[in-house]
N, C-alpha and C. Protein backbone atom coordinates (compact mmCIF):
# COMPACT_ATOMS: atom_id res chain seq x y z
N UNK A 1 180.10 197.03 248.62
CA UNK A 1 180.56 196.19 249.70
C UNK A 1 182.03 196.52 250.02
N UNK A 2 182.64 196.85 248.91
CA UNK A 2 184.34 196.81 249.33
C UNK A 2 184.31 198.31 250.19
N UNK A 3 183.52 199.43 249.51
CA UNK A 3 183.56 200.44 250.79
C UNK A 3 183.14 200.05 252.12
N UNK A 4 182.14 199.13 252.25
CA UNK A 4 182.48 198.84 253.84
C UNK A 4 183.18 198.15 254.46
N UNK A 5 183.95 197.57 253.63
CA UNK A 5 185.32 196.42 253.98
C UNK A 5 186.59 197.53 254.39
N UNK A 6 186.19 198.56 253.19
CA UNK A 6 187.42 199.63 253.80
C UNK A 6 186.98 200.17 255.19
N UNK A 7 185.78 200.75 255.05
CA UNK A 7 185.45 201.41 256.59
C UNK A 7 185.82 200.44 257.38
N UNK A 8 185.75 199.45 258.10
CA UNK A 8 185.95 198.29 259.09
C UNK A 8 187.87 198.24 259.27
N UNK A 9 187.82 198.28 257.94
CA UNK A 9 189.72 198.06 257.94
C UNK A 9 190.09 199.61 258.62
N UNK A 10 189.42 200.97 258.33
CA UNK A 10 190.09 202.03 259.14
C UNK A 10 189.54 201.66 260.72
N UNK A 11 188.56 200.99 260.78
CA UNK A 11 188.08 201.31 262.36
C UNK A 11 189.11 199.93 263.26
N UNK A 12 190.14 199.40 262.20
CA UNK A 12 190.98 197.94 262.91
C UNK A 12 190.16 197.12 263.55
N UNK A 13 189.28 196.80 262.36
CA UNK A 13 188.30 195.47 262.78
C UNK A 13 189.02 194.20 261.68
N UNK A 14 190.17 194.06 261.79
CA UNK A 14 190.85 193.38 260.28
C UNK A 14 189.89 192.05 260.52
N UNK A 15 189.19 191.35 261.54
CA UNK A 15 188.81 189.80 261.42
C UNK A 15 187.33 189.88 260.65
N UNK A 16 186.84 190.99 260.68
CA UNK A 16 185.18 191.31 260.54
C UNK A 16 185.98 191.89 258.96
N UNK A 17 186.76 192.22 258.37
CA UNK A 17 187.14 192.66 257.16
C UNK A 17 187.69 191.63 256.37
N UNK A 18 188.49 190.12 256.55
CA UNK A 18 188.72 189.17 256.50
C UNK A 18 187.41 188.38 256.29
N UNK A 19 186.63 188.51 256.68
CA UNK A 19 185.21 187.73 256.80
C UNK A 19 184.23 188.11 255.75
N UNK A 20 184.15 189.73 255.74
CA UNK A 20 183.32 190.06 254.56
C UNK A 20 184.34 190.18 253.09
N UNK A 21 185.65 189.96 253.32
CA UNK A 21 186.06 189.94 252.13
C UNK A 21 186.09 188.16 251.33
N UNK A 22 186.01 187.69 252.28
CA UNK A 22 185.66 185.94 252.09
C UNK A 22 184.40 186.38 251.64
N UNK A 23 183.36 187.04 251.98
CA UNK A 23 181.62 186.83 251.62
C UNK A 23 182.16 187.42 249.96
N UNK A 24 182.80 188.36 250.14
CA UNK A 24 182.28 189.11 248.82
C UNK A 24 183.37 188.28 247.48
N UNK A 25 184.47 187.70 248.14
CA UNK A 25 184.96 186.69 247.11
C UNK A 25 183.95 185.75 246.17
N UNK A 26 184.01 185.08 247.38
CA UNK A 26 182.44 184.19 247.23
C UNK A 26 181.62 184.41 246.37
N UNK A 27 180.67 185.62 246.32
CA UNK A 27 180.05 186.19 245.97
C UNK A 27 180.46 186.73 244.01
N UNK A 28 181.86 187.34 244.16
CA UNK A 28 182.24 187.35 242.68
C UNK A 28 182.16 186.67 241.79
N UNK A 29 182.91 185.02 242.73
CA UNK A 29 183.48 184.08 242.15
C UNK A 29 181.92 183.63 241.46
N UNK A 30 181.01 183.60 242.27
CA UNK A 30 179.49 183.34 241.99
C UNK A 30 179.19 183.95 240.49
N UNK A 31 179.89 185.22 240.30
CA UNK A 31 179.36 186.03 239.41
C UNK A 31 180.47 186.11 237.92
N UNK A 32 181.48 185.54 238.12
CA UNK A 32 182.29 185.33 236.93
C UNK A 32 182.63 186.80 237.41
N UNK A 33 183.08 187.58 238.55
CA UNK A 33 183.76 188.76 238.15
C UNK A 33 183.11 189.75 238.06
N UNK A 34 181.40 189.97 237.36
CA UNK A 34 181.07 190.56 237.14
C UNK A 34 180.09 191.64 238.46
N UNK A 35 180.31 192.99 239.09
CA UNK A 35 179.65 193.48 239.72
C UNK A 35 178.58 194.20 239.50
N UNK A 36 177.32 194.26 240.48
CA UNK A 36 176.63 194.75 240.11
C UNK A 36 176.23 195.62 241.42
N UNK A 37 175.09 196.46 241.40
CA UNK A 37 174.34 197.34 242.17
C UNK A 37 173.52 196.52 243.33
N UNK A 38 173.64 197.10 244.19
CA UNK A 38 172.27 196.44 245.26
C UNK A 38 170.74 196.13 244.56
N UNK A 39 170.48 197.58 244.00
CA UNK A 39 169.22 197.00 243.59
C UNK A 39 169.10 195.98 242.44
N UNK A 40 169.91 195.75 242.10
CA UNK A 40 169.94 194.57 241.01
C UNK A 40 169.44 193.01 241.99
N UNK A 41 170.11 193.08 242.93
CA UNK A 41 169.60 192.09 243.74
C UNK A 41 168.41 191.44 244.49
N UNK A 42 168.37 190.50 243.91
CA UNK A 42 166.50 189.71 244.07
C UNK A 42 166.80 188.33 244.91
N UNK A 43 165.46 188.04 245.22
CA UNK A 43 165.54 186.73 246.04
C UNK A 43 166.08 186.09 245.04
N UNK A 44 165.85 185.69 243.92
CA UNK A 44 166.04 184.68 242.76
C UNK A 44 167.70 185.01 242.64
N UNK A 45 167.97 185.84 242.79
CA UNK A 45 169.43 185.57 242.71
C UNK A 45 170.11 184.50 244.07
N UNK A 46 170.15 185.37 244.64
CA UNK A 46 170.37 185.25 246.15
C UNK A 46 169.66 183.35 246.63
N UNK A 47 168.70 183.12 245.75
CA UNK A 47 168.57 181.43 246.27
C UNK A 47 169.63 181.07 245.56
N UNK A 48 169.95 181.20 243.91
CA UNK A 48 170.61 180.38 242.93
C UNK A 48 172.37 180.84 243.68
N UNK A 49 172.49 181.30 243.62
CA UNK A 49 173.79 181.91 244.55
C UNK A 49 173.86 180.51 245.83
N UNK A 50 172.65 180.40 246.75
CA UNK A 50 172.99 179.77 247.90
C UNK A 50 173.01 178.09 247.17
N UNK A 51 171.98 178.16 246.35
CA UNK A 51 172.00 177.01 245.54
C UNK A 51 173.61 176.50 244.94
N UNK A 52 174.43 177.60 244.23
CA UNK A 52 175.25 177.24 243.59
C UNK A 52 176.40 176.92 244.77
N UNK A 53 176.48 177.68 246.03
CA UNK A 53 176.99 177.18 246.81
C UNK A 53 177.71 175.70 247.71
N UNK A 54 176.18 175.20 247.40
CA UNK A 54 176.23 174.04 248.10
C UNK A 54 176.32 172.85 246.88
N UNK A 55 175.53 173.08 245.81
CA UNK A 55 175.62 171.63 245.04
C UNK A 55 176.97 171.68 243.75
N UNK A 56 177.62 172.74 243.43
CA UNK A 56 178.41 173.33 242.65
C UNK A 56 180.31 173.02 243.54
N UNK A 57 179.79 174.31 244.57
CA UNK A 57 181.12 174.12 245.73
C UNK A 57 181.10 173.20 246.85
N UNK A 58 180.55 172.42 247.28
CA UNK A 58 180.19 171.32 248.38
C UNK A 58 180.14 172.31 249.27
N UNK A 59 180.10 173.37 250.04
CA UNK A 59 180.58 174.08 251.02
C UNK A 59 178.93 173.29 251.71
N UNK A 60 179.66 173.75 252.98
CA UNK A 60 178.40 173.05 253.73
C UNK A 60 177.41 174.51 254.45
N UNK A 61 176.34 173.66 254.90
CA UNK A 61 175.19 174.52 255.09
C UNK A 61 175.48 175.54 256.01
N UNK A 62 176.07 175.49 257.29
CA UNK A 62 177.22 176.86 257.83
C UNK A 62 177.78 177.71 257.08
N UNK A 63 179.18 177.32 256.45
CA UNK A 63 179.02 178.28 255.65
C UNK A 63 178.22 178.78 254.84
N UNK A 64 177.39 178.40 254.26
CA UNK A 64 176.84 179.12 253.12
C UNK A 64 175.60 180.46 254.04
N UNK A 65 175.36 180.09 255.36
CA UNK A 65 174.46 180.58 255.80
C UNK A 65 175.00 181.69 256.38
N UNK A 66 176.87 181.40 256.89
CA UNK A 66 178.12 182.46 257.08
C UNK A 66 177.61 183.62 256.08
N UNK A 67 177.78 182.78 254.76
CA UNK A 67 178.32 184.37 253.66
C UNK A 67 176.90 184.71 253.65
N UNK A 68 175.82 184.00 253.67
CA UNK A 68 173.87 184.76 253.68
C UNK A 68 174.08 185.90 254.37
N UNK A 69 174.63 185.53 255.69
CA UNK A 69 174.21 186.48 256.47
C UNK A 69 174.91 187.96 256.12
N UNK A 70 176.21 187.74 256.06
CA UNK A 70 177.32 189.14 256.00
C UNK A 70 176.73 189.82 254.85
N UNK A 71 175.88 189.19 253.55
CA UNK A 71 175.40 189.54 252.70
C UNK A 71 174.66 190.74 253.05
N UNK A 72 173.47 189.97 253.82
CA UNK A 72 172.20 190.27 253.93
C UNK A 72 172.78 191.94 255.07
N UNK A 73 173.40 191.56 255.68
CA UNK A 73 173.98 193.02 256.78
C UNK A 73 174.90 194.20 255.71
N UNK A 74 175.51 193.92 254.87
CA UNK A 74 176.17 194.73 254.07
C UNK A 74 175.02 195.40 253.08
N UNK A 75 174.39 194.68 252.77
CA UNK A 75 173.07 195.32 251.75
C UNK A 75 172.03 195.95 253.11
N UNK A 76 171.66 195.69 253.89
CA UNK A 76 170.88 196.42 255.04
C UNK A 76 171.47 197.74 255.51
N UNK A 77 172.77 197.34 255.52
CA UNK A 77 173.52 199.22 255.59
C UNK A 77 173.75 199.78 254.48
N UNK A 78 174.01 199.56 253.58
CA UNK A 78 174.02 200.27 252.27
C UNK A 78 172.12 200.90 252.26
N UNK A 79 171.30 200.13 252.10
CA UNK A 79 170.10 200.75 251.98
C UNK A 79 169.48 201.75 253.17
N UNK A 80 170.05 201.39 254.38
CA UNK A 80 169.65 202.35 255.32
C UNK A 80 170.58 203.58 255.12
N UNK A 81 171.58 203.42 254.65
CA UNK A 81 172.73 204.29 254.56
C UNK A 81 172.44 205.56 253.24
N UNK A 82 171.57 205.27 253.04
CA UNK A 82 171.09 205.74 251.36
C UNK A 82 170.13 206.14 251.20
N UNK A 83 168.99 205.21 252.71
CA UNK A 83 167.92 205.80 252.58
C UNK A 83 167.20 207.52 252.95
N UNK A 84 166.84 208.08 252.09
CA UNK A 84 166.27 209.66 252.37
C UNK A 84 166.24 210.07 253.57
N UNK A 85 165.10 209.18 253.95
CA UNK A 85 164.56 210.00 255.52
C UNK A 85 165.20 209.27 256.81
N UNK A 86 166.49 208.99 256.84
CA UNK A 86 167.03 208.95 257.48
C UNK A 86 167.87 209.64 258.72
N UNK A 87 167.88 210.70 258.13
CA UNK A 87 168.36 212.51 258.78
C UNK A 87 166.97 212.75 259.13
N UNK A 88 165.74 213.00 258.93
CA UNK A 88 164.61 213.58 259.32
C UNK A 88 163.92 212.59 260.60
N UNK A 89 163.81 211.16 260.95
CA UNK A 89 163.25 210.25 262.07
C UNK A 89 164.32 210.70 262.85
């Protein structure tokens, strides 16, 4: 994720880099620090995550659906970005 926070920061998108660096705070803070791989990532995480969001941090249902989403778009380009036959369609 932080490589696409950098790409955005060279293309001077600083508010869209500000935004996913709020998701991916979020997201750490979720994790005690600890990072992991895309494919490590499962629905079961990703509910207890939205779960811990709301009954843990009060954040309300906007945000939490804010950082879902930037999630869900940063892991959608990483996997298309990675995927094989991407050069060949």
């Amino acid at each position: 994720m932080q490589e696409q926070i950098e790409r955005l920061r060279g293309q001077g998108k600083e508010r869209t880099v500000e935004t996913y660096q709020s998701a991916l705070n979020s997201f750490m803070k979720f994790r005690d620090g600890i990072d992991l791989c895309f494919d490590e990532m499962d629905a079961d995480l990703m509910e207890h995550y939205e779960t811990e969001m709301r009954s843990t941090h009060h954040l309300s249902r906007n945000t939490t659906s804010f950082y879902m989403r930037i999630l869900r778009c940063v892991y959608r380009k990483a996997v298309v970005r990675d995927w094989p036959f991407l050069q060949i369609l």
